[in-house]
N, C-alpha and C. Protein backbone atom coordinates (compact mmCIF):
# COMPACT_ATOMS: atom_id res chain seq x y z
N UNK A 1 -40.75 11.13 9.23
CA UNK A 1 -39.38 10.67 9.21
C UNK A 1 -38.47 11.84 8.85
N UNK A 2 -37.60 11.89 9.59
CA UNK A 2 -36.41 13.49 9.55
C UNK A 2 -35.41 12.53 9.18
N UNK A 3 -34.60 12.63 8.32
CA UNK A 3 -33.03 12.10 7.74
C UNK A 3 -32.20 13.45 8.25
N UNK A 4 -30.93 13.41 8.90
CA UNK A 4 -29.95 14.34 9.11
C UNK A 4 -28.78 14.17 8.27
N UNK A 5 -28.13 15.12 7.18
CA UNK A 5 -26.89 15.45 6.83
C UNK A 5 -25.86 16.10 7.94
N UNK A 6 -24.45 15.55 7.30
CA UNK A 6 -23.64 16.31 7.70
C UNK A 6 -22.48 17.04 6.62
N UNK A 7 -22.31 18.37 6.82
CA UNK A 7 -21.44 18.87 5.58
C UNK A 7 -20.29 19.28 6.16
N UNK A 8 -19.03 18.99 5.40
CA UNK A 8 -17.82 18.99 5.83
C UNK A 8 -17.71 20.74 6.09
N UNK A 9 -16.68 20.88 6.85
CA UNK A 9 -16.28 22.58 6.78
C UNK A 9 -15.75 22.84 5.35
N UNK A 10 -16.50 24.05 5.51
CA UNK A 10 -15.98 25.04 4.44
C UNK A 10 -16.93 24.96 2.98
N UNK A 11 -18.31 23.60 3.15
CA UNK A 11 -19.16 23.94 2.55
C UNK A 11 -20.52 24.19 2.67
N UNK A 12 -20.47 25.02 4.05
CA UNK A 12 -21.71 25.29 4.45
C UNK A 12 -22.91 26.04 3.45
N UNK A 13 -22.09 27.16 2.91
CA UNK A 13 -23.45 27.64 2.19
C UNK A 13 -23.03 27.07 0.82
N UNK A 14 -22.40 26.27 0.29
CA UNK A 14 -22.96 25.75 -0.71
C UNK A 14 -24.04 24.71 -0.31
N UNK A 15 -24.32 24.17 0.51
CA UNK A 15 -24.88 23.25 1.12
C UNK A 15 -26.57 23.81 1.37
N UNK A 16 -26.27 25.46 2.14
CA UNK A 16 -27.56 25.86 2.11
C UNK A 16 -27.62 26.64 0.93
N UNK A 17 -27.16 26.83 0.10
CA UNK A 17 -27.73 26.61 -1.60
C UNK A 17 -28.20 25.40 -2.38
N UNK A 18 -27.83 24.97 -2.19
CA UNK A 18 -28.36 23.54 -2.51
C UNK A 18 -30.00 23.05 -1.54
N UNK A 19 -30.06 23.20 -0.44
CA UNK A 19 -31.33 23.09 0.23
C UNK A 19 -32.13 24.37 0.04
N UNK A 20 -31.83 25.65 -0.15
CA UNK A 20 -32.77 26.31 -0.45
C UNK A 20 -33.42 25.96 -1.70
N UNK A 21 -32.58 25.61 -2.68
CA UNK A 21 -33.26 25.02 -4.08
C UNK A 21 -33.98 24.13 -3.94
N UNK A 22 -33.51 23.32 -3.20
CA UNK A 22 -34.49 21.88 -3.21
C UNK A 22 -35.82 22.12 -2.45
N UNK A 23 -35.93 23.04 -1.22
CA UNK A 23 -36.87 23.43 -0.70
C UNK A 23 -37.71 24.24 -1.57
N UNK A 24 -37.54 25.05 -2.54
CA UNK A 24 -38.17 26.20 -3.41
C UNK A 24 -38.98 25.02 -4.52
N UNK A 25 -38.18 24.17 -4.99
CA UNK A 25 -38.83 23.05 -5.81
C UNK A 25 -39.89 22.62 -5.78
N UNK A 26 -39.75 22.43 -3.90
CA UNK A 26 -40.60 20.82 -3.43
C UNK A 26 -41.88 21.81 -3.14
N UNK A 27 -41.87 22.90 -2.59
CA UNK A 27 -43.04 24.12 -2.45
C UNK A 27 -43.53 24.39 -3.67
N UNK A 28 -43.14 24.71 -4.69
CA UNK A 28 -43.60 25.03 -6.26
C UNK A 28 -44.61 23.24 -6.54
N UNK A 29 -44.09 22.05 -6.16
CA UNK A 29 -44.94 21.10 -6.66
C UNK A 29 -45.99 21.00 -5.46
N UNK A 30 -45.84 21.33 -4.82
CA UNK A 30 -46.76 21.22 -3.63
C UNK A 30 -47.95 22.01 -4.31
N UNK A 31 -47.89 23.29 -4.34
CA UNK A 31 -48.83 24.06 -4.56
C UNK A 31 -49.62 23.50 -5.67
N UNK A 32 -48.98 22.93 -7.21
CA UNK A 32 -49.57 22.38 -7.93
C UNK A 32 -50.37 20.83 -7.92
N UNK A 33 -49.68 20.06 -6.92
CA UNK A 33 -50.09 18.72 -6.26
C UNK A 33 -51.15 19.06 -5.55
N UNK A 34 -51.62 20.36 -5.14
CA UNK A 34 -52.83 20.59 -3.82
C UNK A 34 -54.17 21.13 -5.01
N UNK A 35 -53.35 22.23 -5.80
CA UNK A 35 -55.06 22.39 -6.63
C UNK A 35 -55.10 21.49 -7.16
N UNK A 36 -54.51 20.40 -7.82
CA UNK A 36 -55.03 18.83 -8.49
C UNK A 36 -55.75 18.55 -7.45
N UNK A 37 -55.56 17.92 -6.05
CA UNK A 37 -56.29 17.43 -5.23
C UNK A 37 -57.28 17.70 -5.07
N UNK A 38 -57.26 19.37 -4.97
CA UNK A 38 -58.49 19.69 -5.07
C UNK A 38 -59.66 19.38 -5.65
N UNK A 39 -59.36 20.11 -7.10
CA UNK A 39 -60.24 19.58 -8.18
C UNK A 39 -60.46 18.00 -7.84
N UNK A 40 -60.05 17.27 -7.42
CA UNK A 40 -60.34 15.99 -7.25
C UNK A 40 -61.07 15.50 -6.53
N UNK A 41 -60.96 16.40 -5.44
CA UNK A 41 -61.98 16.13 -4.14
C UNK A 41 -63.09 16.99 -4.50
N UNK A 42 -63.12 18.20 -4.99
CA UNK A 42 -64.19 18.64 -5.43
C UNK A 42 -65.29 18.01 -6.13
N UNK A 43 -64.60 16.98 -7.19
CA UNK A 43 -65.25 16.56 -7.99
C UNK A 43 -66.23 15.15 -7.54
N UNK A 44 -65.22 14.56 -6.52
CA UNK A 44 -65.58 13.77 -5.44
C UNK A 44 -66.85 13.68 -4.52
N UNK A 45 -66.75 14.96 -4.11
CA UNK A 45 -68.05 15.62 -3.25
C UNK A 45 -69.36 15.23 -3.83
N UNK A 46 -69.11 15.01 -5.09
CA UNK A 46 -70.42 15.24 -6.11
C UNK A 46 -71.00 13.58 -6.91
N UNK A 47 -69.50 12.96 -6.33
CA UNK A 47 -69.98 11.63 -6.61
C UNK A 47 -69.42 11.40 -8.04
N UNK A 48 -68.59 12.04 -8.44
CA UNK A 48 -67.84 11.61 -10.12
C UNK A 48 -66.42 11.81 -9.32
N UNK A 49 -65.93 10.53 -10.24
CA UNK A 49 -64.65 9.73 -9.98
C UNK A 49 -63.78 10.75 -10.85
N UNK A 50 -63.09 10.79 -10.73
CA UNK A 50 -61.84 11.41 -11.81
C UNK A 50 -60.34 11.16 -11.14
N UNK A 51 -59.43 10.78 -12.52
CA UNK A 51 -58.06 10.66 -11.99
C UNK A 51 -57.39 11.90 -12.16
N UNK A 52 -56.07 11.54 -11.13
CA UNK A 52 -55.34 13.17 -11.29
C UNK A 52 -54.82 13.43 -12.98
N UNK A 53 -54.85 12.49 -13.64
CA UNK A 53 -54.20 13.43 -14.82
C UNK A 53 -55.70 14.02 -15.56
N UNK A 54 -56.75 13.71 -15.22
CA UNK A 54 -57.76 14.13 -15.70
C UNK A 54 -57.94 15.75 -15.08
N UNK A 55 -57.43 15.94 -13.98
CA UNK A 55 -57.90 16.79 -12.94
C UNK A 55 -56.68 18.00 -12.86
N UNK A 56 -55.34 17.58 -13.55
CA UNK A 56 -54.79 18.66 -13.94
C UNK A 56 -54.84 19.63 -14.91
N UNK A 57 -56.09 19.26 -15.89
CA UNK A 57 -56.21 20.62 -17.13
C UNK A 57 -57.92 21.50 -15.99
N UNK A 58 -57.86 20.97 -15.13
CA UNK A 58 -59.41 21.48 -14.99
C UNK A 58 -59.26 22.69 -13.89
N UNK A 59 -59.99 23.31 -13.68
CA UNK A 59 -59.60 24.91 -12.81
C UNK A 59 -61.02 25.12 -12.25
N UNK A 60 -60.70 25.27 -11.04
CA UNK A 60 -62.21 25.38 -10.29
C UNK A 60 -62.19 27.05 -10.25
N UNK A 61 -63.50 27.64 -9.94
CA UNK A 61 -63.93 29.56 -9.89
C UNK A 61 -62.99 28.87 -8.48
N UNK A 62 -62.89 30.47 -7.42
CA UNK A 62 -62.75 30.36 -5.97
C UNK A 62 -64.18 30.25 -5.21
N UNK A 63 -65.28 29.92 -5.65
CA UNK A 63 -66.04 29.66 -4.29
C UNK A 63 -65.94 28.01 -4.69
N UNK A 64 -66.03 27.34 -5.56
CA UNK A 64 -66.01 26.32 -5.83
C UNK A 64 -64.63 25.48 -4.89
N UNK A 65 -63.38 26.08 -4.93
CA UNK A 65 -62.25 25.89 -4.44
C UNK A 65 -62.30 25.99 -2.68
N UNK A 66 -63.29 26.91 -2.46
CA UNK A 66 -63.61 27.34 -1.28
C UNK A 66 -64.66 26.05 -0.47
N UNK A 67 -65.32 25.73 -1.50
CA UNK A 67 -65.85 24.78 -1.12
C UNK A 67 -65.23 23.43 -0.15
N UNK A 68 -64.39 22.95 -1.13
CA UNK A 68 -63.62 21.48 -0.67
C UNK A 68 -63.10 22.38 0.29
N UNK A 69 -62.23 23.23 0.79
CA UNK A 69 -61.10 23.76 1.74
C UNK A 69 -62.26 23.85 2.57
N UNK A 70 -63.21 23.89 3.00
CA UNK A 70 -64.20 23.83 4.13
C UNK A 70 -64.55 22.74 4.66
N UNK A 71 -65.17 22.01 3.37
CA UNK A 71 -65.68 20.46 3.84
C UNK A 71 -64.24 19.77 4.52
N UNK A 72 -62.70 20.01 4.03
CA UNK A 72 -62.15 19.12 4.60
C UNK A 72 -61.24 20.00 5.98
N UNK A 73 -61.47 21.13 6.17
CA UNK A 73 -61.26 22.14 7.27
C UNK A 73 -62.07 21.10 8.12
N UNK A 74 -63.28 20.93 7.80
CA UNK A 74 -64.42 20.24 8.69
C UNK A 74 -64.02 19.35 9.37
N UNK A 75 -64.08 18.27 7.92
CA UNK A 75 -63.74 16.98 8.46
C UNK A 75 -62.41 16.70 9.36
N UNK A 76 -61.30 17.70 9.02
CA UNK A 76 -59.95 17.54 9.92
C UNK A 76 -60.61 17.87 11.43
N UNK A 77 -61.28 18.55 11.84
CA UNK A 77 -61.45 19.04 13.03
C UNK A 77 -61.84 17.75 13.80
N UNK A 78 -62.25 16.85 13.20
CA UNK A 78 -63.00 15.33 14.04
C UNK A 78 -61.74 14.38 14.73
N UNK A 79 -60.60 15.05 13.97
CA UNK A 79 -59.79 14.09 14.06
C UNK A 79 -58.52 14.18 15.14
């Protein structure tokens, strides 16, 4: 779903100040929303349940991390 604004003249780049911020935000939680997932699906793989607030103090090595980003590289390819 795409929503379109319209900004009156004369506040264009306050406008794209305002969306660059909001874009810089939503990327900063992203990145932290994806290693939670991770760890989640990692943990998953293995057959133990865990919720995300459990799964935000926990930090996988990188082959471990490497792991899930394969299995679900994989599984996307089916689809």
């Amino acid at each position: 779903m795409q929503t379109f604004y319209r900004c009156e003249e004369g506040y264009e780049e306050d406008s794209a100040n305002v969306i660059q911020n909001v874009c810089k935000r939503l990327l900063q939680n992203l990145r932290h929303e994806a290693r939670v997932q991770a760890v989640r699906d990692y943990y998953a793989l293995r057959g133990i349940k865990k919720t995300k607030p459990a799964c935000r103090d926990k930090f996988l090595s990188k082959e471990q991390y490497m792991k899930v980003i394969l299995k679900a590289f994989y599984l996307s390819s089916f689809i």
